[in-house]
Protein backbone atom coordinates (compact mmCIF):
# COMPACT_ATOMS: atom_id res chain seq x y z
CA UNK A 1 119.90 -99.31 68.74
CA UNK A 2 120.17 -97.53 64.90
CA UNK A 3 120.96 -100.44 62.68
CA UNK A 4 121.27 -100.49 59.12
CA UNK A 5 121.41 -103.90 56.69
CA UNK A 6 122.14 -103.69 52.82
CA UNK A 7 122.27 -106.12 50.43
CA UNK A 8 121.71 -106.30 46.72
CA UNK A 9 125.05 -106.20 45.91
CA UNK A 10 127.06 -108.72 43.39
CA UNK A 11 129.06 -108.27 40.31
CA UNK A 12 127.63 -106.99 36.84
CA UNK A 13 128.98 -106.70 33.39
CA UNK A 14 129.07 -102.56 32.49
CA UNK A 15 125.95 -101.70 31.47
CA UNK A 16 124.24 -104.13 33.35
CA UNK A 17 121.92 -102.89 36.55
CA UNK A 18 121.23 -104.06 40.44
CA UNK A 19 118.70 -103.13 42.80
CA UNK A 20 120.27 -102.36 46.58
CA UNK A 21 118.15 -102.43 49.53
CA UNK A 22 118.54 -101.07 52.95
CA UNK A 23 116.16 -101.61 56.20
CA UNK A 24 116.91 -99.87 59.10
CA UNK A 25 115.98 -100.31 62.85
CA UNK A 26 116.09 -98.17 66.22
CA UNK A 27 114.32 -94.68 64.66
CA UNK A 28 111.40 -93.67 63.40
CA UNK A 29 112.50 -94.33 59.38
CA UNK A 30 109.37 -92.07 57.84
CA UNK A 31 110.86 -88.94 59.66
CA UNK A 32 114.02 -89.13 58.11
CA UNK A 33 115.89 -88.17 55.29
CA UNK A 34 118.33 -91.37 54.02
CA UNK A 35 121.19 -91.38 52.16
CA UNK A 36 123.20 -93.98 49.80
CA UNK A 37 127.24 -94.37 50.34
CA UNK A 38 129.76 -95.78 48.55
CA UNK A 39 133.47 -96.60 49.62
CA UNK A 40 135.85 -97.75 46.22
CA UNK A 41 138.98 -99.38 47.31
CA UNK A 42 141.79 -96.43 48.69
CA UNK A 43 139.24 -93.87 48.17
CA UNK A 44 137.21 -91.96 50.74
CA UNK A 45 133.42 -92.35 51.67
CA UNK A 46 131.39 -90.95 49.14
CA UNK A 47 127.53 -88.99 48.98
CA UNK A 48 125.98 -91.36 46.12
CA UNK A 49 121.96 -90.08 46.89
CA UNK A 50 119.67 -88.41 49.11
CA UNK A 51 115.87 -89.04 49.45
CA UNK A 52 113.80 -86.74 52.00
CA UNK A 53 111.71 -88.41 54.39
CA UNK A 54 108.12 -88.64 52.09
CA UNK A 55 110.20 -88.98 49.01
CA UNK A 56 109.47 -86.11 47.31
CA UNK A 57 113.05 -84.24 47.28
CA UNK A 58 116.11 -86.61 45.77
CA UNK A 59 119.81 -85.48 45.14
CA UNK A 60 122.25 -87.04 43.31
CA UNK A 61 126.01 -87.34 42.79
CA UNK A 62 126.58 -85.57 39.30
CA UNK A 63 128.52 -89.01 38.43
CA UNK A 64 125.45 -91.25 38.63
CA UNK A 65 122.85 -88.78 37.43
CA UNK A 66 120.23 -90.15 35.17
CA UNK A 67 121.24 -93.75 35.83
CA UNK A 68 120.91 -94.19 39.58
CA UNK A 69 117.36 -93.83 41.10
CA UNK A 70 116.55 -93.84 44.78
CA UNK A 71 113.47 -94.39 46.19
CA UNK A 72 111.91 -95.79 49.70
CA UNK A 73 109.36 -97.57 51.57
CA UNK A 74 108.36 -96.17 54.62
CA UNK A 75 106.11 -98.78 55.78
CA UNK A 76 108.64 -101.51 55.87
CA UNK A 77 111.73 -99.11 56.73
CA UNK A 78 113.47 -99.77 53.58
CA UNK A 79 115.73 -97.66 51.15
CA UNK A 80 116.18 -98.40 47.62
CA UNK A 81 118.99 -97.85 45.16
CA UNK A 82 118.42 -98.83 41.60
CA UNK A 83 121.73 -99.22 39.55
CA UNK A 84 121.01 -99.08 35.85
CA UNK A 85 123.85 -98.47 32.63
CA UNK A 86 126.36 -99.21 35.37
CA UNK A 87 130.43 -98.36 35.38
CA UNK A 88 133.21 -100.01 36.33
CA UNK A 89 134.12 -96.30 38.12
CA UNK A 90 130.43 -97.78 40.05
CA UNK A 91 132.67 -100.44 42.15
CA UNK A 92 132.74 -99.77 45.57
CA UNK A 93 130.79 -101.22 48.65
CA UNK A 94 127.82 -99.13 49.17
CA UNK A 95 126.27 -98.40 52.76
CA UNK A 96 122.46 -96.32 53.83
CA UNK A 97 122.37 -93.94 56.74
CA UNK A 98 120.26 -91.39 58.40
CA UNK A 99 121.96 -88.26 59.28
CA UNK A 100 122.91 -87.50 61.77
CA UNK A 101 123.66 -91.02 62.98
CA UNK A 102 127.29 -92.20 63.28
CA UNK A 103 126.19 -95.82 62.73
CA UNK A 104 127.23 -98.18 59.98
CA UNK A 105 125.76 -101.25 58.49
CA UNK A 106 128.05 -103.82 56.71
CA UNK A 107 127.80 -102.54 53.56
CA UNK A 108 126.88 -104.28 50.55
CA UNK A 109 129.63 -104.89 47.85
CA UNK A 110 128.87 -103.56 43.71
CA UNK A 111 131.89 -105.12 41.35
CA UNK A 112 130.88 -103.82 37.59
CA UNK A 113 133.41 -105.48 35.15
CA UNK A 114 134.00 -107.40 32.11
């Protein structure tokens, strides 16, 4: 069974960074490219950042470029996110996943304000 747990979230002043972690469960993690989510309120899911399975290849969303870095563990099955200069337009609950699985954690909610 694919699982996927975040957490890391909370809420942050602008300009102020977190740290979001992801482990996942049911695949073999190191052979597989993850990806960061995030869902704002009345907006659709949206492609945050892309690692490829030994780390070497990263995308990012042109809106968190330069201040979003994500990285990963493949010995412990764990995805990173690091959130720095953040925005309140950087609110949203953010998920992992592995395509192509159609599974979804809980989420982990990021509330930047002042």
């Amino acid at each position: 069974q694919v699982q996927f747990v975040e957490s890391g979230g909370g809420s942050v002043q602008p300009g102020g960074s977190l740290r979001l972690s992801c482990v996942a469960s049911g695949f073999p993690f190191s052979r597989y490219t993850m990806e960061w989510y995030r869902q704002a309120p009345g907006k659709e899911r949206e492609l945050v950042a892309v690692i490829g399975n030994v780390g070497g290849t990263t995308y990012y969303v042109d809106s968190v470029k330069g201040r979003f870095t994500i990285s990963r563990d493949n010995a412990h099955n764990t995805v990173y996110l690091q959130m720095d200069s953040l925005k309140p337009e950087d609110t949203a609950v953010y998920y992992c996943n592995a395509p192509p699985f159609a599974d979804w954690g809980q989420g982990t909610q990021v509330t930047v304000s002042s």
